[in-house]
PDB file of N, CA and C in Angstrom:
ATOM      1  N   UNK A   1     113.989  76.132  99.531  1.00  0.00           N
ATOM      2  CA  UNK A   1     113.786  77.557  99.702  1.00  0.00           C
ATOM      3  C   UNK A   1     112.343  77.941  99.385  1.00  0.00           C
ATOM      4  N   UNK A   2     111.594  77.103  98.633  1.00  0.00           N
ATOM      5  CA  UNK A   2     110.341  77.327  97.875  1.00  0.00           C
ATOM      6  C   UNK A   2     109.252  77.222  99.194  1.00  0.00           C
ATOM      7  N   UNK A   3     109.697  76.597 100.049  1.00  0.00           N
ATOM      8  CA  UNK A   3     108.996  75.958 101.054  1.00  0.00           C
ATOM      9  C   UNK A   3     108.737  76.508 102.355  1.00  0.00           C
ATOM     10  N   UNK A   4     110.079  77.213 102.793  1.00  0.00           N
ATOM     11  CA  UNK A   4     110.743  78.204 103.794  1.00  0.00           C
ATOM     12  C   UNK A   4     109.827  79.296 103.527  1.00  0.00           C
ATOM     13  N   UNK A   5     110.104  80.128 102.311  1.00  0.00           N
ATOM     14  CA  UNK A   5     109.832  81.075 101.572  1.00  0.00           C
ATOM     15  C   UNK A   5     108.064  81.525 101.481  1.00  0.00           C
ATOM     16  N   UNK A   6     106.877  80.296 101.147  1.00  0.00           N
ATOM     17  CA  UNK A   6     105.776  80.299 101.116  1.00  0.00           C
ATOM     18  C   UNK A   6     105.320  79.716 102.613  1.00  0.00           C
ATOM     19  N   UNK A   7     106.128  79.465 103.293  1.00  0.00           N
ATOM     20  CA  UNK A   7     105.614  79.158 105.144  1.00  0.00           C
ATOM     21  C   UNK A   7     105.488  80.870 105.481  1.00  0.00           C
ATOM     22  N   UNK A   8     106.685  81.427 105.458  1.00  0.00           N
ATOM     23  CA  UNK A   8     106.687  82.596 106.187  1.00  0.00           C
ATOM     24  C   UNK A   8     105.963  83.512 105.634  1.00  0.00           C
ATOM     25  N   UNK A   9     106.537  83.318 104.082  1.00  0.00           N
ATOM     26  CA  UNK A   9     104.976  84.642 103.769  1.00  0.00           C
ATOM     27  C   UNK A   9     103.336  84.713 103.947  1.00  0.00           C
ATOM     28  N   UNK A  10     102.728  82.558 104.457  1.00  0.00           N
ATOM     29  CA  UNK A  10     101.376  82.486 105.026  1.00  0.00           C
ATOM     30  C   UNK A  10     101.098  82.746 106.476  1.00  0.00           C
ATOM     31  N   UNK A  11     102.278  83.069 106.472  1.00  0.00           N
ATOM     32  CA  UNK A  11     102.082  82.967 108.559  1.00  0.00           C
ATOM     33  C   UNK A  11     102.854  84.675 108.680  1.00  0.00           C
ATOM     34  N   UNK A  12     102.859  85.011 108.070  1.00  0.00           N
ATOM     35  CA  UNK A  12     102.926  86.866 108.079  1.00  0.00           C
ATOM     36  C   UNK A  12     102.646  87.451 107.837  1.00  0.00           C
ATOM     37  N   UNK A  13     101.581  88.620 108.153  1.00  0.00           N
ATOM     38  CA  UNK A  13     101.401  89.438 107.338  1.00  0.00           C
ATOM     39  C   UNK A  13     102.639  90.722 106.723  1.00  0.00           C
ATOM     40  N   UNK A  14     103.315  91.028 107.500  1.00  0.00           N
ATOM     41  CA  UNK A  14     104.849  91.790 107.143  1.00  0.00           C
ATOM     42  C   UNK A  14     105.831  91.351 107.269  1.00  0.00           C
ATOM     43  N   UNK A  15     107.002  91.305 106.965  1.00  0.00           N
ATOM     44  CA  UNK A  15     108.001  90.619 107.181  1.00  0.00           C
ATOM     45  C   UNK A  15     109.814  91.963 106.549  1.00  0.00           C
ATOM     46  N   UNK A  16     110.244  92.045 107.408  1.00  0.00           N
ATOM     47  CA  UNK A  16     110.968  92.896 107.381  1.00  0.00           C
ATOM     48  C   UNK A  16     112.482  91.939 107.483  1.00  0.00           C
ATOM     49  N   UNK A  17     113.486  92.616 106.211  1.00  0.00           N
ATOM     50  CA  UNK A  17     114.772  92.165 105.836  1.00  0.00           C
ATOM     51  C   UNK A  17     115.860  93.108 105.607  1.00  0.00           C
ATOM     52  N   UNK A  18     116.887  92.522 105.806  1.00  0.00           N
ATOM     53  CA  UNK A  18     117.789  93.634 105.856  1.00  0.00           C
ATOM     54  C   UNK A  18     118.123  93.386 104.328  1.00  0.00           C
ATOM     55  N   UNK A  19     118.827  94.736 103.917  1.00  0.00           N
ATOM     56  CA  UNK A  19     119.326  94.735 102.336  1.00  0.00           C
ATOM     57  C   UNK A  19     120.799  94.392 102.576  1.00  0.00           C
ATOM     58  N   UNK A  20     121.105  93.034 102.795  1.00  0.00           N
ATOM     59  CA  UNK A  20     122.561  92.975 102.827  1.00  0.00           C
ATOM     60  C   UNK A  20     123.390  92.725 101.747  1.00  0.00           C
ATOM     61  N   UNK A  21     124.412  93.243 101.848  1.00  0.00           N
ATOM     62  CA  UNK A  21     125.900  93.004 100.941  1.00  0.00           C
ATOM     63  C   UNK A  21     126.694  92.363 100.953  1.00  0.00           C
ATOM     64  N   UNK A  22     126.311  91.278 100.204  1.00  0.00           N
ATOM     65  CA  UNK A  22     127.409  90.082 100.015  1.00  0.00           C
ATOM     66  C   UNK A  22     128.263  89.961  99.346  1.00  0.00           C
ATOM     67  N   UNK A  23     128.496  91.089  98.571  1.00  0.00           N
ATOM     68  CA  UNK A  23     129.567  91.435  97.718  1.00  0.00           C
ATOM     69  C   UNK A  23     130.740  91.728  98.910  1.00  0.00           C
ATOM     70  N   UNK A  24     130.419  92.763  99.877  1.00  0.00           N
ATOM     71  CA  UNK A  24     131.510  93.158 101.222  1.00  0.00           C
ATOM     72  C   UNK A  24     131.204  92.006 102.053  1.00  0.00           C
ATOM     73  N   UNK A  25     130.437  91.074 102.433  1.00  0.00           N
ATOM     74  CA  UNK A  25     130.412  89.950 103.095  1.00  0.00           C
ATOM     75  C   UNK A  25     131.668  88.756 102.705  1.00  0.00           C
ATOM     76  N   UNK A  26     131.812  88.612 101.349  1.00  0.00           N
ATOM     77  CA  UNK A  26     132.574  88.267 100.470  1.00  0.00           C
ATOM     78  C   UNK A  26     134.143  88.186 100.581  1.00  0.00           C
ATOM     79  N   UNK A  27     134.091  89.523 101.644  1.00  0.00           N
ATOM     80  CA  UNK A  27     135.614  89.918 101.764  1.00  0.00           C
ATOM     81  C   UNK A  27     136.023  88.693 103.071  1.00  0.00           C
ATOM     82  N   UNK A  28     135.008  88.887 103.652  1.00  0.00           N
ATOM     83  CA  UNK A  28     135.295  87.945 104.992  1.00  0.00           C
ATOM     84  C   UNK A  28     135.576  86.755 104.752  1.00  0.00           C
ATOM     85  N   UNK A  29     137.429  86.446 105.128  1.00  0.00           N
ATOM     86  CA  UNK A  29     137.930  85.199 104.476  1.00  0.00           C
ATOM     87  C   UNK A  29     136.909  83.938 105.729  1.00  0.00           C
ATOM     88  N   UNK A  30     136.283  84.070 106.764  1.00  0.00           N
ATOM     89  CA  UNK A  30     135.761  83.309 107.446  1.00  0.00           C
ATOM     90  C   UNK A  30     134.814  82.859 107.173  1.00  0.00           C
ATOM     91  N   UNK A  31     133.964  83.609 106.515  1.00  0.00           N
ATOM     92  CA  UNK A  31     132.468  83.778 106.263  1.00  0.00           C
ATOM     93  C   UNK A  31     131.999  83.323 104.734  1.00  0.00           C
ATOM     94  N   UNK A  32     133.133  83.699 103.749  1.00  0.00           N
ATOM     95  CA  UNK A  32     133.220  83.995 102.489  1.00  0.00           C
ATOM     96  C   UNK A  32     132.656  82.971 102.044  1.00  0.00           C
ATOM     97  N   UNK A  33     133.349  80.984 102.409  1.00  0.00           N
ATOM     98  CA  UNK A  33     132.521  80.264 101.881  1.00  0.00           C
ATOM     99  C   UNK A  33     131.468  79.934 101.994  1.00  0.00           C
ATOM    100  N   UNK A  34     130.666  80.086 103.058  1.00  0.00           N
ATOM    101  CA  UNK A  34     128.964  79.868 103.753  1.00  0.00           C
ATOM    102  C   UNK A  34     128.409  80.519 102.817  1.00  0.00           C
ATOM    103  N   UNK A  35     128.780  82.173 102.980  1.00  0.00           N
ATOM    104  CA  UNK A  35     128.048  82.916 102.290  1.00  0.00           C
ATOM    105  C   UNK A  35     127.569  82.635 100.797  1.00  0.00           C
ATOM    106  N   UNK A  36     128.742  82.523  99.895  1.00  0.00           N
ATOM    107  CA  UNK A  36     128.754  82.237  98.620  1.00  0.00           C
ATOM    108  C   UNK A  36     128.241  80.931  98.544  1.00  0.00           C
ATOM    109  N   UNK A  37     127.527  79.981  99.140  1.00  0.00           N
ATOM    110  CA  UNK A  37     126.870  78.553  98.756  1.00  0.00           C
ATOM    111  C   UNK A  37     125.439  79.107  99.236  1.00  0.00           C
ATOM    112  N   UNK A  38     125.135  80.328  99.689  1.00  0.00           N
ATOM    113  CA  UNK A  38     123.576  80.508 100.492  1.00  0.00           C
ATOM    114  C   UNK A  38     123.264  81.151  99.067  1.00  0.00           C
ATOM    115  N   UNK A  39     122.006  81.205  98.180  1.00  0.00           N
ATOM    116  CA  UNK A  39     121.389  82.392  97.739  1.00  0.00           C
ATOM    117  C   UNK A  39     120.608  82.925  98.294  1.00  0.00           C
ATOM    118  N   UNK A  40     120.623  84.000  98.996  1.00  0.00           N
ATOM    119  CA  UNK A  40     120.608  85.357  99.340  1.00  0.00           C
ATOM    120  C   UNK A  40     119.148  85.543  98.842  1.00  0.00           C
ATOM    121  N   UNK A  41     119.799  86.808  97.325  1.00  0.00           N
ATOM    122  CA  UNK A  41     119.236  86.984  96.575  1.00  0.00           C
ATOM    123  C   UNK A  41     118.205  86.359  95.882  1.00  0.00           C
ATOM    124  N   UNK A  42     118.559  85.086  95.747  1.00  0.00           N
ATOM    125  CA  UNK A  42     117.349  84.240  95.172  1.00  0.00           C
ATOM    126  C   UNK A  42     116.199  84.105  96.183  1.00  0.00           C
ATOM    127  N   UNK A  43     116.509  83.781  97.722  1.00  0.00           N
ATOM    128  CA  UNK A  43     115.522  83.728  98.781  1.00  0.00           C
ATOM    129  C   UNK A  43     114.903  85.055  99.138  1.00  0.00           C
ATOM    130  N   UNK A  44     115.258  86.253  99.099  1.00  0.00           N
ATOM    131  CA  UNK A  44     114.874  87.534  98.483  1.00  0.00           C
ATOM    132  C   UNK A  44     113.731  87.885  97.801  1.00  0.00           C
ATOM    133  N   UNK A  45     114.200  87.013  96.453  1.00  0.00           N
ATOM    134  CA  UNK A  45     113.197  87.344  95.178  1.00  0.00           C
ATOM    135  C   UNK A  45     111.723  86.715  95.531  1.00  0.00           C
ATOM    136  N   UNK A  46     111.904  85.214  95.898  1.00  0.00           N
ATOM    137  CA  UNK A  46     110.931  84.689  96.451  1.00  0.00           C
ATOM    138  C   UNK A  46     110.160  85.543  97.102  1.00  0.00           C
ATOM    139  N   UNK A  47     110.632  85.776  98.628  1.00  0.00           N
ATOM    140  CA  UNK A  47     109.885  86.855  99.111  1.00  0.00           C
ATOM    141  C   UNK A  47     109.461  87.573  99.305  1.00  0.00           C
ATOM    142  N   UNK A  48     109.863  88.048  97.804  1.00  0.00           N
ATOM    143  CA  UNK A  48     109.188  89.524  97.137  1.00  0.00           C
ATOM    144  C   UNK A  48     107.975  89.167  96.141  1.00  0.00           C
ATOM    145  N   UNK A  49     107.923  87.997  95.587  1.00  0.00           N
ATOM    146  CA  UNK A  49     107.090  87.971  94.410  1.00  0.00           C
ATOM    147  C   UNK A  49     105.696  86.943  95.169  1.00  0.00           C
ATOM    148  N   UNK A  50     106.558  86.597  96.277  1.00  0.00           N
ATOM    149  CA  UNK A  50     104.961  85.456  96.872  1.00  0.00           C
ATOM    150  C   UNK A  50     104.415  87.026  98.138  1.00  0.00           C
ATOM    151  N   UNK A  51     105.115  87.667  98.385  1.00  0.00           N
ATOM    152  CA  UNK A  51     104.368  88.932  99.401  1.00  0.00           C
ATOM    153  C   UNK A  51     103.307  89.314  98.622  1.00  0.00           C
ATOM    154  N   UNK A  52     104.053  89.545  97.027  1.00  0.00           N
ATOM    155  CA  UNK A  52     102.819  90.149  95.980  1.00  0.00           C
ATOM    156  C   UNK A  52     101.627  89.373  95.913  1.00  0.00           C
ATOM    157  N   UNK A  53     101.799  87.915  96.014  1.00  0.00           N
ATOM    158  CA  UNK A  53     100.886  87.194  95.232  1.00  0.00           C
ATOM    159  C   UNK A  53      99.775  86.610  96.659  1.00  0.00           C
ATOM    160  N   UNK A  54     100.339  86.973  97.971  1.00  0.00           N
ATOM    161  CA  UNK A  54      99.405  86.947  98.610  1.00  0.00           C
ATOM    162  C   UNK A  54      99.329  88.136  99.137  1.00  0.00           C
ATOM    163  N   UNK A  55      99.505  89.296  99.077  1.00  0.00           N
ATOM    164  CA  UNK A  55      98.465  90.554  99.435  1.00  0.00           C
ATOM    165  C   UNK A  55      99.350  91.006 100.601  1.00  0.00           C
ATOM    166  N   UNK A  56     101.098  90.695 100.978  1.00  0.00           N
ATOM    167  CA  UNK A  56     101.750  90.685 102.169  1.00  0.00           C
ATOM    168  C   UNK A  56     102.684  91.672 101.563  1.00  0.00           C
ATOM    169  N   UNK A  57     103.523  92.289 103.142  1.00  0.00           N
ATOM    170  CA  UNK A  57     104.122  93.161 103.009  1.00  0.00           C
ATOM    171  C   UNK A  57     105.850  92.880 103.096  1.00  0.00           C
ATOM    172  N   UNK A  58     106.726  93.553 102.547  1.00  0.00           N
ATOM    173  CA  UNK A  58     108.026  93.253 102.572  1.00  0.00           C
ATOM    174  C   UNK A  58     108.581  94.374 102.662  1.00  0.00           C
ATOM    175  N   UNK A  59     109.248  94.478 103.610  1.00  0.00           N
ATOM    176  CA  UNK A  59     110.083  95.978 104.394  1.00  0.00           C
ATOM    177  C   UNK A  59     111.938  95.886 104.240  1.00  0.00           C
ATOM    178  N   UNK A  60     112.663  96.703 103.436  1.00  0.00           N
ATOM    179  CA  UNK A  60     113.939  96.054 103.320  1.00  0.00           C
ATOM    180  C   UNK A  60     114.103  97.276 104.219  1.00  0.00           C
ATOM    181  N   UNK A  61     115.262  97.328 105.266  1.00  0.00           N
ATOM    182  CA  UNK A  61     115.738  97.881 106.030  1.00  0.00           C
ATOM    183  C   UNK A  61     117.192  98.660 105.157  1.00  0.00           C
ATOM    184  N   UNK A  62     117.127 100.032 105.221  1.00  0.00           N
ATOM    185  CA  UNK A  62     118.035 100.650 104.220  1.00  0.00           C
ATOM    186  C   UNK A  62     119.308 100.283 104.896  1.00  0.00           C
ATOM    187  N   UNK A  63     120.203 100.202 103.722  1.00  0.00           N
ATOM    188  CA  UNK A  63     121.409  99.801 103.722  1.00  0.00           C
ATOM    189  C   UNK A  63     122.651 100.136 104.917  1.00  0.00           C
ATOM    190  N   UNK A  64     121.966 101.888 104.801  1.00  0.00           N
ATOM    191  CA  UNK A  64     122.739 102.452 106.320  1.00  0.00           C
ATOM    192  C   UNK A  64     121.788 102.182 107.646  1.00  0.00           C
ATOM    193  N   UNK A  65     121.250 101.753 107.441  1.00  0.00           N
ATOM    194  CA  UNK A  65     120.134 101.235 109.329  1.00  0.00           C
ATOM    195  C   UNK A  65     121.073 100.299 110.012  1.00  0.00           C
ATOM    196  N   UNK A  66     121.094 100.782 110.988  1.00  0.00           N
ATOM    197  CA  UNK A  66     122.089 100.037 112.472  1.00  0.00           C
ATOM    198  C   UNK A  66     121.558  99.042 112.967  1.00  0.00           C
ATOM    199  N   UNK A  67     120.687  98.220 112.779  1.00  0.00           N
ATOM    200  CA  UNK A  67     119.975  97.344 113.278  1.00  0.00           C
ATOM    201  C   UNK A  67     120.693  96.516 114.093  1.00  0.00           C
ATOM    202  N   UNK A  68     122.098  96.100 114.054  1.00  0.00           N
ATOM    203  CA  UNK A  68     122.964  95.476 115.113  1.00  0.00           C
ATOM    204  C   UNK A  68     122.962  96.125 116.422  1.00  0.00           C
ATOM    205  N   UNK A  69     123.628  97.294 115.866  1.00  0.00           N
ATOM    206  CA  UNK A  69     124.463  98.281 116.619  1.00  0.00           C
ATOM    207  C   UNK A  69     123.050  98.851 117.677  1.00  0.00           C
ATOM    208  N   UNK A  70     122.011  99.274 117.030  1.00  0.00           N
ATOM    209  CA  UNK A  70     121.356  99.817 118.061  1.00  0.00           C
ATOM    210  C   UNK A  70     120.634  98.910 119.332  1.00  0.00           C
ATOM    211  N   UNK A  71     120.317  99.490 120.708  1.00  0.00           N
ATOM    212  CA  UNK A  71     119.712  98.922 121.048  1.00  0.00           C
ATOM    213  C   UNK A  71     117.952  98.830 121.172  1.00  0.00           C
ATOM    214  N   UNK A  72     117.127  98.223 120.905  1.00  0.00           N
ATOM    215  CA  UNK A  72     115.893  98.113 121.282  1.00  0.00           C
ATOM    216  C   UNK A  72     115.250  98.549 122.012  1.00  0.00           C
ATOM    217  N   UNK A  73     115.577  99.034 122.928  1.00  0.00           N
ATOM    218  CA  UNK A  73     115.133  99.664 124.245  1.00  0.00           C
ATOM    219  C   UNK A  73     115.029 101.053 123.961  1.00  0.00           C
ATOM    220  N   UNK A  74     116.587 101.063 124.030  1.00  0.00           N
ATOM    221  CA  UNK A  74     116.235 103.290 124.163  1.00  0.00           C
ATOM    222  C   UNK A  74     117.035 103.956 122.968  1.00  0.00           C
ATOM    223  N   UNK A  75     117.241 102.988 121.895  1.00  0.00           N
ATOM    224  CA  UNK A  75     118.040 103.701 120.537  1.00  0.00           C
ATOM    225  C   UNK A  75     119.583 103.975 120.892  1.00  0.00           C
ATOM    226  N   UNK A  76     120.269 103.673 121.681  1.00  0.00           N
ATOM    227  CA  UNK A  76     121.999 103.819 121.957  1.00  0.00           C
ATOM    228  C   UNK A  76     122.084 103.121 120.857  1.00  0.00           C
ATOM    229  N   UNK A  77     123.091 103.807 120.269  1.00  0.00           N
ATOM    230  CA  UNK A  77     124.163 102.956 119.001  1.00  0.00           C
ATOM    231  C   UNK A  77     125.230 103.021 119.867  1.00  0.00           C
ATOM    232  N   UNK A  78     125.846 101.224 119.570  1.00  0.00           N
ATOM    233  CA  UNK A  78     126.826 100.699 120.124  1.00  0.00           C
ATOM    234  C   UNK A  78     127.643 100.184 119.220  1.00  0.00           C
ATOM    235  N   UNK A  79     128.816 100.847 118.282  1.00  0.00           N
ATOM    236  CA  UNK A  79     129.317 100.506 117.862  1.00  0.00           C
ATOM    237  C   UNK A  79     130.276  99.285 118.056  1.00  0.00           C
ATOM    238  N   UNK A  80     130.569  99.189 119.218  1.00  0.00           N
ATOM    239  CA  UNK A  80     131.528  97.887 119.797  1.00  0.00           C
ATOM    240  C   UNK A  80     130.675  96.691 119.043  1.00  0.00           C
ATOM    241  N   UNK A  81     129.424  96.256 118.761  1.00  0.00           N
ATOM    242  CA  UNK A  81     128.741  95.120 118.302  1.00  0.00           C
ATOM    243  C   UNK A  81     128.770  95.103 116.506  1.00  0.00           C
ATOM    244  N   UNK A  82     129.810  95.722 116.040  1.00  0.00           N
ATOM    245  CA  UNK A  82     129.662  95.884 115.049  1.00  0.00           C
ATOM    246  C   UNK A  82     131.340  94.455 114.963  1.00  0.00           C
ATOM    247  N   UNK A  83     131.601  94.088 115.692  1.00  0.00           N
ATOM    248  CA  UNK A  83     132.301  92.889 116.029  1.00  0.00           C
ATOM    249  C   UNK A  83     131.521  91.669 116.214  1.00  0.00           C
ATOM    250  N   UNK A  84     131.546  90.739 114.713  1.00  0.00           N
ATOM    251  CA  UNK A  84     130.528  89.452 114.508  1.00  0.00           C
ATOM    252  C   UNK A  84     130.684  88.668 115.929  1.00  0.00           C
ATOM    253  N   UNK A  85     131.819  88.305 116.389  1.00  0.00           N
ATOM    254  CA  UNK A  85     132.385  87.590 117.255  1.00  0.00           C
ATOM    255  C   UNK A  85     131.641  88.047 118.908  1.00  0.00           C
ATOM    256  N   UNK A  86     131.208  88.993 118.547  1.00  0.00           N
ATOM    257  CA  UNK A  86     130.219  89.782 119.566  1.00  0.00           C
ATOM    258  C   UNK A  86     128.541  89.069 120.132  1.00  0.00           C
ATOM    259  N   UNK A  87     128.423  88.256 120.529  1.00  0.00           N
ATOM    260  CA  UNK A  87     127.013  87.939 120.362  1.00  0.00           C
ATOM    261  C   UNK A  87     126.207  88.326 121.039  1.00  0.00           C
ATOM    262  N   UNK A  88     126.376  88.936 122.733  1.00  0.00           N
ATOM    263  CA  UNK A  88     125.643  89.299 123.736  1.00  0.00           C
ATOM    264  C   UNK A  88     126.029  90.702 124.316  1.00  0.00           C
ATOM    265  N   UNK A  89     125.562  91.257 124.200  1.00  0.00           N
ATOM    266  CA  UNK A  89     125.950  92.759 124.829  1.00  0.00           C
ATOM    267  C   UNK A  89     124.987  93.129 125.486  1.00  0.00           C
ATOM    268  N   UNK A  90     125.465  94.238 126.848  1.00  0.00           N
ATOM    269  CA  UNK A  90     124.845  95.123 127.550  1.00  0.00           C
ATOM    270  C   UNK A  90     124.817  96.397 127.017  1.00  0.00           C
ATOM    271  N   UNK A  91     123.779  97.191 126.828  1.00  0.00           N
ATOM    272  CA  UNK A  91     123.616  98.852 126.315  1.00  0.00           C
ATOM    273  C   UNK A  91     124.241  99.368 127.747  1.00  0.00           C
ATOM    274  N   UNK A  92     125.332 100.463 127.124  1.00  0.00           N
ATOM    275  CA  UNK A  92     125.817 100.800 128.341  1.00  0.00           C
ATOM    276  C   UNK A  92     124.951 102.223 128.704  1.00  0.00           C
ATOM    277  N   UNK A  93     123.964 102.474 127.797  1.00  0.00           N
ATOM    278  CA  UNK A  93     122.614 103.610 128.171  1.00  0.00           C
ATOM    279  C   UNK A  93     121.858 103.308 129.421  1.00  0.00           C
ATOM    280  N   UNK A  94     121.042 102.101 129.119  1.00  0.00           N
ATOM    281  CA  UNK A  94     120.134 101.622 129.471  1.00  0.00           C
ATOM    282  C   UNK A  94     120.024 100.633 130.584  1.00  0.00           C
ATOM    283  N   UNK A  95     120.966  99.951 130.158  1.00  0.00           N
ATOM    284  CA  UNK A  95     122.034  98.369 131.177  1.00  0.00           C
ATOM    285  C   UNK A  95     121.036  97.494 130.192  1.00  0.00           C
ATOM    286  N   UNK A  96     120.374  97.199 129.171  1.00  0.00           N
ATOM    287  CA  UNK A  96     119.623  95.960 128.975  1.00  0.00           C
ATOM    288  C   UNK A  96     120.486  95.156 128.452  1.00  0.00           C
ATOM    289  N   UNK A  97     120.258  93.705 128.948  1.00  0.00           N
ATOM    290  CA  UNK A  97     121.183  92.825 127.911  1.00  0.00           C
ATOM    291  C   UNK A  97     120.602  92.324 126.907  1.00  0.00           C
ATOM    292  N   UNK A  98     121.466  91.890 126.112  1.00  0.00           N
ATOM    293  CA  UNK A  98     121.073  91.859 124.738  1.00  0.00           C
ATOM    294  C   UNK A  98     121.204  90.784 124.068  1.00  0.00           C
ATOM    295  N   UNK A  99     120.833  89.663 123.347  1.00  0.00           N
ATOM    296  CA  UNK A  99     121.307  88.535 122.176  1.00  0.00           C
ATOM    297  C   UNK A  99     121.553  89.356 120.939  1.00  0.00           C
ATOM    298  N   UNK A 100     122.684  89.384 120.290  1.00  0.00           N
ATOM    299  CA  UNK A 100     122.907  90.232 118.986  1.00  0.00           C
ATOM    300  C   UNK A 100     121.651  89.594 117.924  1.00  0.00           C
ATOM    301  N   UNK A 101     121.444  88.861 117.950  1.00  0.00           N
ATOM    302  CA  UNK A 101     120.049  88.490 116.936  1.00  0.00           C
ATOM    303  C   UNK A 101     118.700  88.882 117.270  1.00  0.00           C
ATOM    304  N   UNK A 102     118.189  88.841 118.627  1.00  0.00           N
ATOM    305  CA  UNK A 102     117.053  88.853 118.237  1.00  0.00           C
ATOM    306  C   UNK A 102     116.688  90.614 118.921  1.00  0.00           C
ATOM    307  N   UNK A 103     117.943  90.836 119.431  1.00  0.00           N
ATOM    308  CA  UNK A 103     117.776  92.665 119.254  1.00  0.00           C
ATOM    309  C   UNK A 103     117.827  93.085 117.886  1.00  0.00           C
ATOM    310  N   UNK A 104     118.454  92.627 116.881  1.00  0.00           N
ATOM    311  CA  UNK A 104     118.265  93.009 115.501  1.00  0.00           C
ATOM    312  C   UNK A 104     116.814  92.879 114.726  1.00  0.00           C
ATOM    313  N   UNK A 105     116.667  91.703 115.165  1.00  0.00           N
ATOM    314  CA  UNK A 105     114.848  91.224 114.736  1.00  0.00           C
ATOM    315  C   UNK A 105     113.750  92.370 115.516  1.00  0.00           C
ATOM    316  N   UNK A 106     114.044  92.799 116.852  1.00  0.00           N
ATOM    317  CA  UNK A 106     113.406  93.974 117.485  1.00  0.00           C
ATOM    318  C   UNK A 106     113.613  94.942 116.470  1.00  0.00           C
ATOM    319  N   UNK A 107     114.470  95.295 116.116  1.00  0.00           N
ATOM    320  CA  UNK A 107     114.693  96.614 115.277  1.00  0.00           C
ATOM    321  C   UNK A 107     113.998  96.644 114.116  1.00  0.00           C
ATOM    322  N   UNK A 108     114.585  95.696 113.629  1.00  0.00           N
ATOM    323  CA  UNK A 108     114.037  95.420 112.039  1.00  0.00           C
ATOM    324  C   UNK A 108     112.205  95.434 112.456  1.00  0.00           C
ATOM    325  N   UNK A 109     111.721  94.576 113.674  1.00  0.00           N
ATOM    326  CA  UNK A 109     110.488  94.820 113.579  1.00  0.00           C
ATOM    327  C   UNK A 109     109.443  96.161 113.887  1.00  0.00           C
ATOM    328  N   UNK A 110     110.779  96.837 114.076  1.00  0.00           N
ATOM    329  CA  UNK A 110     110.427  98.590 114.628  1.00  0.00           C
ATOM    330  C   UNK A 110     109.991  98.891 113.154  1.00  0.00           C
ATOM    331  N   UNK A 111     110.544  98.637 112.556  1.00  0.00           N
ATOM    332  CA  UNK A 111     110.670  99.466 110.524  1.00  0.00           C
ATOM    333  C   UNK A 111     109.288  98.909 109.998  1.00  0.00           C
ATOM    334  N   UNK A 112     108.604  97.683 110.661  1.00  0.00           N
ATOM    335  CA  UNK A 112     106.959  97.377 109.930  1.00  0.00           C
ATOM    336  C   UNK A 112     105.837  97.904 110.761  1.00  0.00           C
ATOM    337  N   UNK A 113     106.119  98.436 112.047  1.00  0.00           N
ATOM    338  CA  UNK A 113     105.335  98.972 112.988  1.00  0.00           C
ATOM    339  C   UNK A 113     104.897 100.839 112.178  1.00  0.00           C
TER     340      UNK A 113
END
């Protein structure tokens, strides 16, 4: 993690994260064991205390931000993607299609712009 952690914070100047809850992640009997063997939090801290120590920025995306749900393009919230099992969607606003990940990474990179 030490390694991951000091790559991305030299090769970024901002870097934007969501504030997630793994306490309600937790609930998810599917998910529950992955989750609970990842630290999170510890990879977090890292990236908070090496942003400091090289002069970089760290953006947590507030807790209520849609970053799934919305789309990139023209801001439609699509609640239907709020289904993990969901990975590719069309905005039914706009028609764009979508990868549920790296429309989230669009968003999230809207919040350092």
């Amino acid at each position: 993690m030490h390694k991951l952690s000091t790559k991305l914070i030299r090769e970024n100047q901002s870097i934007a994260i969501e504030d997630l809850r793994v306490k309600n992640m937790l609930k998810n009997d599917k998910l529950s064991k992955a989750i609970s063997e990842v630290s999170w939090y510890e990879f977090r801290t890292m990236l908070e205390y090496k942003a400091d120590w090289y002069g970089r920025t760290i953006v947590v995306a507030p807790s209520n931000y849609a970053s799934r749900e919305l789309c990139s393009v023209c801001g439609y919230k699509n609640m239907d993607v709020k289904n993990l099992t969901l990975r590719n969607w069309t905005c039914p606003n706009c028609g764009t299609n979508h990868d549920r990940d790296i429309n989230t990474s669009k968003n999230l990179e809207k919040l350092i712009a």
